[in-house]
N, C-alpha and C. Protein backbone atom coordinates (compact mmCIF):
# COMPACT_ATOMS: atom_id res chain seq x y z
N UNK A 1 3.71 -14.57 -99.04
CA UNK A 1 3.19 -15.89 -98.77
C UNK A 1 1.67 -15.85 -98.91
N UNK A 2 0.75 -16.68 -99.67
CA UNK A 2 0.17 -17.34 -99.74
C UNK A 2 -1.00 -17.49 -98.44
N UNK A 3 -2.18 -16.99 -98.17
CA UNK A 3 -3.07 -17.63 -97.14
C UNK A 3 -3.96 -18.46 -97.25
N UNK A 4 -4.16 -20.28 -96.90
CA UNK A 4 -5.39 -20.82 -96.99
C UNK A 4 -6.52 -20.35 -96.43
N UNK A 5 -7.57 -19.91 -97.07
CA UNK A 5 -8.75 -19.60 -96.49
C UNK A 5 -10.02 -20.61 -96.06
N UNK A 6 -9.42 -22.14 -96.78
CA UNK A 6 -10.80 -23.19 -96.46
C UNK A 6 -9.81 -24.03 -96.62
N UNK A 7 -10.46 -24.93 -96.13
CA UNK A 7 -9.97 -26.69 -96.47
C UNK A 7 -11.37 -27.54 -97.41
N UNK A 8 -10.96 -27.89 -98.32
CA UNK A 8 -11.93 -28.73 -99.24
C UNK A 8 -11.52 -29.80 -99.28
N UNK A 9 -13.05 -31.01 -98.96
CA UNK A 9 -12.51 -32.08 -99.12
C UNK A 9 -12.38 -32.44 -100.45
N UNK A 10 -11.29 -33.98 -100.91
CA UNK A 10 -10.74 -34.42 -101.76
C UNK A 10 -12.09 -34.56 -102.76
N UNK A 11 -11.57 -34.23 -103.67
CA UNK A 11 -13.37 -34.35 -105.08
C UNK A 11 -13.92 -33.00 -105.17
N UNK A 12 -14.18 -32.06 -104.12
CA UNK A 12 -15.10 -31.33 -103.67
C UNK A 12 -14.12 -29.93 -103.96
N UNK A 13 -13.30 -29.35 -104.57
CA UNK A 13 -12.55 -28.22 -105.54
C UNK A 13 -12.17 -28.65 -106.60
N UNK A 14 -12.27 -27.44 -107.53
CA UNK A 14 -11.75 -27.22 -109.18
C UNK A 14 -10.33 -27.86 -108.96
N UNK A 15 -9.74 -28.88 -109.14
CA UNK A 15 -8.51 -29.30 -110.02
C UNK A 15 -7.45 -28.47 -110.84
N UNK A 16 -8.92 -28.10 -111.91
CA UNK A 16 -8.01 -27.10 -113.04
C UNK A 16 -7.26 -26.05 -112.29
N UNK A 17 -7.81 -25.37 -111.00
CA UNK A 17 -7.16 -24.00 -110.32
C UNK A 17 -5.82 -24.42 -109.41
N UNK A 18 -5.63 -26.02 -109.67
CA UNK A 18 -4.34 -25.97 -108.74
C UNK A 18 -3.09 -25.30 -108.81
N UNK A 19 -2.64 -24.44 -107.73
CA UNK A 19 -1.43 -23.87 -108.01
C UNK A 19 -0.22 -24.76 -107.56
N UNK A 20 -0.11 -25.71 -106.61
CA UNK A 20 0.69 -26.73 -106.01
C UNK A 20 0.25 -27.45 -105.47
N UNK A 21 1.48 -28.07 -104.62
CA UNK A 21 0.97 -29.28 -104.08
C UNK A 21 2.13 -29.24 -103.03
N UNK A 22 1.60 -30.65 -101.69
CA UNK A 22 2.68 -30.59 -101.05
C UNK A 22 2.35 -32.05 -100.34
N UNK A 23 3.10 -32.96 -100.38
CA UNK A 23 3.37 -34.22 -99.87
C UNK A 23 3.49 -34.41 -98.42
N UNK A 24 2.91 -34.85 -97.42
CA UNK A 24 2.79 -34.67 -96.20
C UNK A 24 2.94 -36.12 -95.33
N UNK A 25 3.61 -36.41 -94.22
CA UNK A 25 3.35 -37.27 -93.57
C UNK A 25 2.25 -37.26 -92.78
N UNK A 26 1.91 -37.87 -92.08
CA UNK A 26 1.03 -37.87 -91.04
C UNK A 26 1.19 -37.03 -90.16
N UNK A 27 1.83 -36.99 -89.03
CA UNK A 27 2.25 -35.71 -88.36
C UNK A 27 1.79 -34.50 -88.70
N UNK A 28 2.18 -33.94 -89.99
CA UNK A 28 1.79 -32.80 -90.59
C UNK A 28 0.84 -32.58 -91.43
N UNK A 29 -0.03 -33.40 -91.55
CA UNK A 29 -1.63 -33.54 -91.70
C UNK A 29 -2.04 -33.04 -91.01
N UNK A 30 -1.86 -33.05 -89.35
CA UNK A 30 -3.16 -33.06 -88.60
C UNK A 30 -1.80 -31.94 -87.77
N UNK A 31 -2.41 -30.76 -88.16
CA UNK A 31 -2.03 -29.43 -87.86
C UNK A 31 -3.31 -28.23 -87.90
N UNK A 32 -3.27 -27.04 -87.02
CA UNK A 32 -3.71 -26.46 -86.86
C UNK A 32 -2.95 -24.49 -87.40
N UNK A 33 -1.86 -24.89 -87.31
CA UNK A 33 -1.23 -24.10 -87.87
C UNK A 33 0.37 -24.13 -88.56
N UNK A 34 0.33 -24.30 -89.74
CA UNK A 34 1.35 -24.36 -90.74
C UNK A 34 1.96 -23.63 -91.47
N UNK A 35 3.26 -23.63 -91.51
CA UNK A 35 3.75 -22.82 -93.02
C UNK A 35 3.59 -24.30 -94.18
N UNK A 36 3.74 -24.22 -95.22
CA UNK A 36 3.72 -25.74 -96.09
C UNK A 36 4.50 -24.49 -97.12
N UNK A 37 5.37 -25.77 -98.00
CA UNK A 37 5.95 -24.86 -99.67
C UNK A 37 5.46 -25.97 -100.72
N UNK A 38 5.19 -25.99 -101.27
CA UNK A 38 4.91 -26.95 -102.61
C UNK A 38 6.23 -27.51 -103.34
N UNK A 39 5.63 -28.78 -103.83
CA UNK A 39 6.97 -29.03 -104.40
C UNK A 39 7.44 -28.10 -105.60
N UNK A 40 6.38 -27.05 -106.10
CA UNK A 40 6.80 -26.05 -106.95
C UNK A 40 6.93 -24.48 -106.23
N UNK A 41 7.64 -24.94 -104.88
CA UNK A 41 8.15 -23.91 -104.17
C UNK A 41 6.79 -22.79 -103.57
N UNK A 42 5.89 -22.85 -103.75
CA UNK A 42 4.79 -22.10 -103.68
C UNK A 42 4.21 -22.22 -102.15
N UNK A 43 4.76 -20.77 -101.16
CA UNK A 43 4.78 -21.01 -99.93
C UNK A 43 3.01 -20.61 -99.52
N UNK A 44 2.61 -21.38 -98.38
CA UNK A 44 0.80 -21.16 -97.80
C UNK A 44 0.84 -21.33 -96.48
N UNK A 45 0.39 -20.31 -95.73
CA UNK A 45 0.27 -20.50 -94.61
C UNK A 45 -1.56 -20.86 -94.22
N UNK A 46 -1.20 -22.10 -93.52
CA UNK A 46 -2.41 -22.83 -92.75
C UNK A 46 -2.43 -22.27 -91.65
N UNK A 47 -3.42 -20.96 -91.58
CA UNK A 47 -3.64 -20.64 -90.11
C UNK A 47 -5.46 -20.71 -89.13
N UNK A 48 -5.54 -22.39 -88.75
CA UNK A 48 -6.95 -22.48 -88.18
C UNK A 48 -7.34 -22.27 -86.91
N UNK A 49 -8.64 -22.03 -86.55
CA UNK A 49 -9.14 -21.89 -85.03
C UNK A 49 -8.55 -23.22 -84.37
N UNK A 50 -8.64 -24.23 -85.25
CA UNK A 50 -8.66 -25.14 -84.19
C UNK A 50 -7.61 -26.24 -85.30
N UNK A 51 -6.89 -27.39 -84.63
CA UNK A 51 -6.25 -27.96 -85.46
C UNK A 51 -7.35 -28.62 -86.12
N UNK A 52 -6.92 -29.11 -87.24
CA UNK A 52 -8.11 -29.94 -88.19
C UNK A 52 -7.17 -31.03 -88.99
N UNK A 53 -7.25 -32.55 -89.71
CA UNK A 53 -6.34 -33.27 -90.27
C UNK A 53 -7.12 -33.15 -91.96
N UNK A 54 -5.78 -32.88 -92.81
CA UNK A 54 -6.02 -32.67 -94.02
C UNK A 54 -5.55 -34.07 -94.73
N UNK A 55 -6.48 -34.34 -95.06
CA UNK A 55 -6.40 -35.68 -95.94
C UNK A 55 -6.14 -35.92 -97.29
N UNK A 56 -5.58 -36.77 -97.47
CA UNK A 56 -5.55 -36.82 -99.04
C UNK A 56 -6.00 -36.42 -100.35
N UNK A 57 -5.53 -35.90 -100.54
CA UNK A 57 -6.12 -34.97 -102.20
C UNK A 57 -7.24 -34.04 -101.87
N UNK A 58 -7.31 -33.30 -100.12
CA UNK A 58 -7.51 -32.42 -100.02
C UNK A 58 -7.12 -31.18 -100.57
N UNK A 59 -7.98 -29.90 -100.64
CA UNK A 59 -7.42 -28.91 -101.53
C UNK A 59 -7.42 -27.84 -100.78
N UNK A 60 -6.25 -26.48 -100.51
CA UNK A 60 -6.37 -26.03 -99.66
C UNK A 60 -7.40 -24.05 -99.94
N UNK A 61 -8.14 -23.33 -100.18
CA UNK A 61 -8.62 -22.78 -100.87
C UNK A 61 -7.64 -21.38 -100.25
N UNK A 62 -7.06 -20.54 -101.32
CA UNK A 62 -5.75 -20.04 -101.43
C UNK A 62 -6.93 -18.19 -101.86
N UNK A 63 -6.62 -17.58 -101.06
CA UNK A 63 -6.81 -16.46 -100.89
C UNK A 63 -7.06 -15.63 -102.50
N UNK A 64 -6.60 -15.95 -103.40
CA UNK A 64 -6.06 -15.62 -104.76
C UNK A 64 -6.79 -16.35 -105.75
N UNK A 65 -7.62 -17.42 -105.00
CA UNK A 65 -8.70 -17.92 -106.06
C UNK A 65 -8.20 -19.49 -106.82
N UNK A 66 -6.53 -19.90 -105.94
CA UNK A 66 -6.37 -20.92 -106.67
C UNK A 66 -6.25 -21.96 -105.41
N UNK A 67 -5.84 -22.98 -105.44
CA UNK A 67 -5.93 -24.14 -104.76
C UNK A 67 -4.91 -24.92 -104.43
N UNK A 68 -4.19 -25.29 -103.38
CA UNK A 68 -2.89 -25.89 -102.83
C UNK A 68 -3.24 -27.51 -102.43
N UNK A 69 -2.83 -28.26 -103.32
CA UNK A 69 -3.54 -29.69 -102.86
C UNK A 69 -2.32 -30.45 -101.98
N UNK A 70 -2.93 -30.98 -101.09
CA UNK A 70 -2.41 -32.04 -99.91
C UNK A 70 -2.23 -33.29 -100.10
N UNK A 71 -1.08 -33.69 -100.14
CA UNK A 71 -0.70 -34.91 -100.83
C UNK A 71 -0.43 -36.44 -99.88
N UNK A 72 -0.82 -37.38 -98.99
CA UNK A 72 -0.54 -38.11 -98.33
C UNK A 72 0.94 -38.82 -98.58
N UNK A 73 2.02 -38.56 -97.70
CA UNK A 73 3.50 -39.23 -98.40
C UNK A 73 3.16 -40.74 -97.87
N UNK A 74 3.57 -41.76 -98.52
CA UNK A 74 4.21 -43.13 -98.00
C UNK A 74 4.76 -42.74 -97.05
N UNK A 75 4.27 -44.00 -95.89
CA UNK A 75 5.34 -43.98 -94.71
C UNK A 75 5.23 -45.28 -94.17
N UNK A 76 6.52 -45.60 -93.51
CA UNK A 76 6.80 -47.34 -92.84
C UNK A 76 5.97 -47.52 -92.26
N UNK A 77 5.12 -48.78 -92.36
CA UNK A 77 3.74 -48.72 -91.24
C UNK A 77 3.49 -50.49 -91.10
N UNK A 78 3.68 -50.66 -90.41
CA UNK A 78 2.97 -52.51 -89.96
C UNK A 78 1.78 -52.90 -90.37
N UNK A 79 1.35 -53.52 -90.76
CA UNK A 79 0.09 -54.27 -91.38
C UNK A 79 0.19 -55.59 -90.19
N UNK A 80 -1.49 -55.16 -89.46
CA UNK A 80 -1.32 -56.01 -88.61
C UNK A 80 -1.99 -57.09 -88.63
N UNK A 81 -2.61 -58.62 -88.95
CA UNK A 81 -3.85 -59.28 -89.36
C UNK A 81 -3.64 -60.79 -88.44
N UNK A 82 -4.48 -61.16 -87.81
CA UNK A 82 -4.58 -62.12 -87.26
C UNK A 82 -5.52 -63.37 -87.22
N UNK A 83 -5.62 -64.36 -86.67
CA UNK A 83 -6.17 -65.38 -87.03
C UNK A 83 -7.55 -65.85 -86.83
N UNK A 84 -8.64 -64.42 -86.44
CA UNK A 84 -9.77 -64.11 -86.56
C UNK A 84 -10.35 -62.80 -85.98
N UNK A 85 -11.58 -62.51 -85.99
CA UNK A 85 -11.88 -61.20 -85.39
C UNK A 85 -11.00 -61.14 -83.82
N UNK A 86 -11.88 -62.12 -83.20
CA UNK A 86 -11.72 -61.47 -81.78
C UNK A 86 -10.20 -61.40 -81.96
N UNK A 87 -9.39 -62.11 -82.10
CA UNK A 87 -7.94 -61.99 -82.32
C UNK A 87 -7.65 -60.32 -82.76
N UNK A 88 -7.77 -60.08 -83.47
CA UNK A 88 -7.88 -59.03 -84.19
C UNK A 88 -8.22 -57.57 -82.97
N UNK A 89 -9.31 -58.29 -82.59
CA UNK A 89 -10.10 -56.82 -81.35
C UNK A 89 -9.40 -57.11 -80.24
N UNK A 90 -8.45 -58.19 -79.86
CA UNK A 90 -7.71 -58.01 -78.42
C UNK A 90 -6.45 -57.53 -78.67
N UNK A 91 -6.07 -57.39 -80.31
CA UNK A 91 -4.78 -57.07 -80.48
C UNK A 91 -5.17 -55.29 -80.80
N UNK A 92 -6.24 -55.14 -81.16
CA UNK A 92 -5.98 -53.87 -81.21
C UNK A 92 -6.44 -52.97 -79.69
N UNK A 93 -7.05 -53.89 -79.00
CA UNK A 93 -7.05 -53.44 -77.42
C UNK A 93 -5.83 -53.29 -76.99
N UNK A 94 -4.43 -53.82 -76.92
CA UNK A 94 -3.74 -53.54 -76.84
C UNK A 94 -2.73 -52.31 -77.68
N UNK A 95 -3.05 -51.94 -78.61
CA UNK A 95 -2.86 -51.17 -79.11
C UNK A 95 -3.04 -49.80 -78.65
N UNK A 96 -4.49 -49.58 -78.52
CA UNK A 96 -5.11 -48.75 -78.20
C UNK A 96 -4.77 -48.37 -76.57
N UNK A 97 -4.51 -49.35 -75.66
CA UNK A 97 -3.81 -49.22 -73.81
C UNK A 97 -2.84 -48.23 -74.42
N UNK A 98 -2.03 -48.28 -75.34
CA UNK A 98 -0.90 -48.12 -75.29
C UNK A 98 -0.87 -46.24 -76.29
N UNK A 99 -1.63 -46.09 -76.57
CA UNK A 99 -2.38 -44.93 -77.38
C UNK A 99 -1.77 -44.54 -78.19
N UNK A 100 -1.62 -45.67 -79.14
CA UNK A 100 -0.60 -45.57 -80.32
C UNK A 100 -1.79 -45.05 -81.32
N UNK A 101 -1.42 -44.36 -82.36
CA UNK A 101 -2.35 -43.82 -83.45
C UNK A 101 -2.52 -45.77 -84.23
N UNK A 102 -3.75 -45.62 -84.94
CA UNK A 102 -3.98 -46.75 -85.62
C UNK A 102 -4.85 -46.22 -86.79
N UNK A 103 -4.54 -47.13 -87.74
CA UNK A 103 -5.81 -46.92 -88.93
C UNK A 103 -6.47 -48.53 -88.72
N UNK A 104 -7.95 -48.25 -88.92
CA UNK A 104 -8.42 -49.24 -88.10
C UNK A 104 -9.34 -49.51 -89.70
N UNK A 105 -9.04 -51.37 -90.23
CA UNK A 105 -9.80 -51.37 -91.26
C UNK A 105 -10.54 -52.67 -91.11
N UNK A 106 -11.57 -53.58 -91.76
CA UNK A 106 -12.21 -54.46 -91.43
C UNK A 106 -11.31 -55.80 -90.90
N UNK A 107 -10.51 -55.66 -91.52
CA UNK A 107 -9.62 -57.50 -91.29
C UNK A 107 -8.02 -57.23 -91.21
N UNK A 108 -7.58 -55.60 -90.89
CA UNK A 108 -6.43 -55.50 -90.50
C UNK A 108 -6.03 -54.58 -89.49
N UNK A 109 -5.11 -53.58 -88.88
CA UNK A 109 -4.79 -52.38 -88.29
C UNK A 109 -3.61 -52.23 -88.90
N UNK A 110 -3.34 -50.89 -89.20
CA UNK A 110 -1.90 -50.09 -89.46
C UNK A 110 -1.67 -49.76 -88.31
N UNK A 111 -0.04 -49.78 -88.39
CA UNK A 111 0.10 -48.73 -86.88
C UNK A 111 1.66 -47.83 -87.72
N UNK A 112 2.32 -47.35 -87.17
CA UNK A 112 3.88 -47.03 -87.49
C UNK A 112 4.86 -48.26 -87.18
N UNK A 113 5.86 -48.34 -87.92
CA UNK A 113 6.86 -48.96 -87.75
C UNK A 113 7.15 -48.89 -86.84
N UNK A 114 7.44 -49.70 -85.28
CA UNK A 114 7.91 -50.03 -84.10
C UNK A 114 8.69 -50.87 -83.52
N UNK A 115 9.56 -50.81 -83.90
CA UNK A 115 10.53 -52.50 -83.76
C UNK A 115 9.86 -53.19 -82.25
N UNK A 116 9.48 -52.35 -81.09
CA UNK A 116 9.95 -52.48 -79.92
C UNK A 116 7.88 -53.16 -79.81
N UNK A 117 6.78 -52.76 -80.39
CA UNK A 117 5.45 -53.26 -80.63
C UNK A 117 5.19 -54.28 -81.32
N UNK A 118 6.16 -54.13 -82.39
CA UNK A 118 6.09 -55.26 -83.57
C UNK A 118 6.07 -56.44 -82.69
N UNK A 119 7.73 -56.44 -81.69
CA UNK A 119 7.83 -57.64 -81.02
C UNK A 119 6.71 -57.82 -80.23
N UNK A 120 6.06 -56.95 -79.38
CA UNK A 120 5.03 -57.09 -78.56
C UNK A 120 3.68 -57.96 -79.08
N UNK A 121 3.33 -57.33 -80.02
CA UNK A 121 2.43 -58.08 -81.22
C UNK A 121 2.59 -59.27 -81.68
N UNK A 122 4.15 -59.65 -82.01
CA UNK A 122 3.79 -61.01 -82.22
C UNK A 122 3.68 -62.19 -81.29
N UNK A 123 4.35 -61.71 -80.42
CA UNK A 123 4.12 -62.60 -78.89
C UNK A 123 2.59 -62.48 -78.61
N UNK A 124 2.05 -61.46 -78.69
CA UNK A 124 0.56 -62.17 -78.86
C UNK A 124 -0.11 -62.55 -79.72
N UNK A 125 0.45 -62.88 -81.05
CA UNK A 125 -0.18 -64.15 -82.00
C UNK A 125 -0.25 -62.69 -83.21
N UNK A 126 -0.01 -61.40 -83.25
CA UNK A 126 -0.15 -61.09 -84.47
C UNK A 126 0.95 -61.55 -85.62
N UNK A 127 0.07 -61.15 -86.74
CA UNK A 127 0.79 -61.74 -88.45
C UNK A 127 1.07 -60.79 -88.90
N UNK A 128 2.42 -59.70 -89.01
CA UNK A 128 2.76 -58.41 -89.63
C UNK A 128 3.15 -58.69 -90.52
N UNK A 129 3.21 -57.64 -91.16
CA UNK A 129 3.80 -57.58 -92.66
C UNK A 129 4.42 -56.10 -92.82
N UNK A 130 5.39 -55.82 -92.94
CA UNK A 130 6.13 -54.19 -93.37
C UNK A 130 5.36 -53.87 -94.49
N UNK A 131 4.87 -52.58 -94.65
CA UNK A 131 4.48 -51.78 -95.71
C UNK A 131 4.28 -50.42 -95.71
N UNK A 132 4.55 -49.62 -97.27
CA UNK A 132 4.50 -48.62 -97.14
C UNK A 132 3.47 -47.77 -97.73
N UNK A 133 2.94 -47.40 -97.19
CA UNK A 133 1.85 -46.62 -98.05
C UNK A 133 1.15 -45.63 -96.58
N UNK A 134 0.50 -44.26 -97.64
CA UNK A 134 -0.61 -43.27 -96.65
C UNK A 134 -1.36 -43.60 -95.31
N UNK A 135 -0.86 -43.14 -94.20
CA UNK A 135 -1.46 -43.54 -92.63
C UNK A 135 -2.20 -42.86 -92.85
N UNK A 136 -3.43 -43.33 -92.29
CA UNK A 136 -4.85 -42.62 -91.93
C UNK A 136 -5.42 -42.82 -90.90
N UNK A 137 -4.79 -42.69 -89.61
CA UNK A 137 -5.29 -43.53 -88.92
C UNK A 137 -6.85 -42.65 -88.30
N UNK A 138 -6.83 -43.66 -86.96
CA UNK A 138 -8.31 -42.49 -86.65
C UNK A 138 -7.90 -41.62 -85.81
N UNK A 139 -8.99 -40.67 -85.75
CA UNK A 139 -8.89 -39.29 -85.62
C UNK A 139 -9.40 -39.64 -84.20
N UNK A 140 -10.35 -40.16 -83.51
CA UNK A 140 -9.63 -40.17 -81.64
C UNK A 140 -11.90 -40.12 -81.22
N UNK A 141 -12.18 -40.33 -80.42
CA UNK A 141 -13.11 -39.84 -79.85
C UNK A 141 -13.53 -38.12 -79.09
N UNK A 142 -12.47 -37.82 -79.36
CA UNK A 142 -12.69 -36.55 -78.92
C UNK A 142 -11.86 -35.58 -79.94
N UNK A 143 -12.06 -35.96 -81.22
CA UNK A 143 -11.70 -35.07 -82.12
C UNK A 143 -12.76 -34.34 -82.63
N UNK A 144 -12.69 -33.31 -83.63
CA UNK A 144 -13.46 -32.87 -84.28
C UNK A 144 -14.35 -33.73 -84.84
N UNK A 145 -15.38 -33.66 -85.42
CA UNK A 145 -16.49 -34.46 -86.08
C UNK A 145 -16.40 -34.26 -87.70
N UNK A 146 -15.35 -33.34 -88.07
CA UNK A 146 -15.09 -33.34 -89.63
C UNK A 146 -14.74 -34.92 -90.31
N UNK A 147 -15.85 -35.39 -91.48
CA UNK A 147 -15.38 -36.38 -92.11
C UNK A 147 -15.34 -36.14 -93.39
N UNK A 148 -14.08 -36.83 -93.97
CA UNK A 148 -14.01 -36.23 -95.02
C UNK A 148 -14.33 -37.36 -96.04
N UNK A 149 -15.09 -38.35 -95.40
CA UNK A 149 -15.98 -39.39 -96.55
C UNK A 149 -14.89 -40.26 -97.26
N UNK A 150 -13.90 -40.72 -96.59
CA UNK A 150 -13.21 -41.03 -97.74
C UNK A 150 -13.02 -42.75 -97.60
N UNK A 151 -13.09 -43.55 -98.10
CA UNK A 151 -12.86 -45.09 -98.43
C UNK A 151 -11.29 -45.30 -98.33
N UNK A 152 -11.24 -45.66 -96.13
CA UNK A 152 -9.73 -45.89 -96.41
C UNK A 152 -9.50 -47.11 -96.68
N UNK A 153 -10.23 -48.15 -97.19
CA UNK A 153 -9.81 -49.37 -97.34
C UNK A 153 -8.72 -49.74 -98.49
N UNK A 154 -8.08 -49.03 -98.90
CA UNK A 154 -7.35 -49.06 -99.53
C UNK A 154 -6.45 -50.21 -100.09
C-alpha cells in the first residue's frame, strides 16, 4: 500500500503524475486517518497528525513521486433560499442551534437531505429545492485554519 505524504491543494500538483483517483462523500473528506482505493484499485493510506478535510480535486502527494486525486461525490442535499437576507440568517440560525453541517453561500444554504428539517424549514418560511451535487460545507470555528481557496459558489 501506497503512503500519502502531503495534501495539495486543487491547481497546486502536476496532473500529468496522477496515479488515481477516488470519489468521496463528505464524511470521508474530512478524515484524519484513512485507507482510500482508487477507482483504478490503487490502495493509499492517509495517515495525519491531525484530521484535515480534503477537497475537491485535491491531490494526495504519494510517497513514489505520483499523486492520488480526491474527487468530491454528488450527494442529496437541500438547497435552502428564502424571501430575503434576514430570512435567510434566521433560517440558518436555526440551523446552526441544531449543529447540522451547512455550506453557507451568499443567497442560499446546503444542508443534507432531512425529511424530518426539511419539514422544520418550511414551517418557517424556507423555499427548498432537492439537489445533488458536492457538500462543502463549513469547516466549524474551531477547525483548522487550512484554506484551500476554493470558489464554492458553485
Amino acid at each position: 500500500m501506497r503512503r500519502a505524504l502531503a495534501i495539495h491543494t486543487a491547481g497546486q500538483w502536476p496532473r500529468d503524475r496522477r496515479v488515481d483517483r477516488a470519489v468521496l462523500a463528505w464524511d470521508d473528506r474530512h478524515r484524519r486517518r484513512i485507507r482510500l482505493v482508487g477507482e483504478g484499485g490503487t490502495a493509499v493510506l492517509l495517515d495525519l497528525a491531525e484530521a484535515r478535510v480534503l477537497a475537491d480535486g485535491d491531490g494526495l502527494e504519494l510517497e513514489d513521486g505520483g499523486y492520488f486525486e480526491i474527487v468530491a461525490a454528488a450527494e442529496k442535499l437541500i438547497e435552502i433560499t428564502a424571501a430575503d437576507g434576514h430570512a435567510l440568517a434566521r433560517l440558518a440560525w436555526h440551523i446552526g442551534n441544531r449543529h447540522l453541517a451547512a455550506e453557507i453561500l451568499e443567497d442560499r444554504i446546503l444542508i443534507r437531505d432531512d425529511h424530518v428539517i426539511a419539514d422544520m424549514l418550511e414551517g418557517l418560511g424556507a423555499r427548498l429545492r432537492r439537489v445533488e451535487r458536492p457538500f462543502r460545507p463549513e469547516s466549524g470555528a474551531y477547525a483548522g485554519r487550512h484554506d484551500h481557496g476554493h470558489d464554492h459558489d458553485h
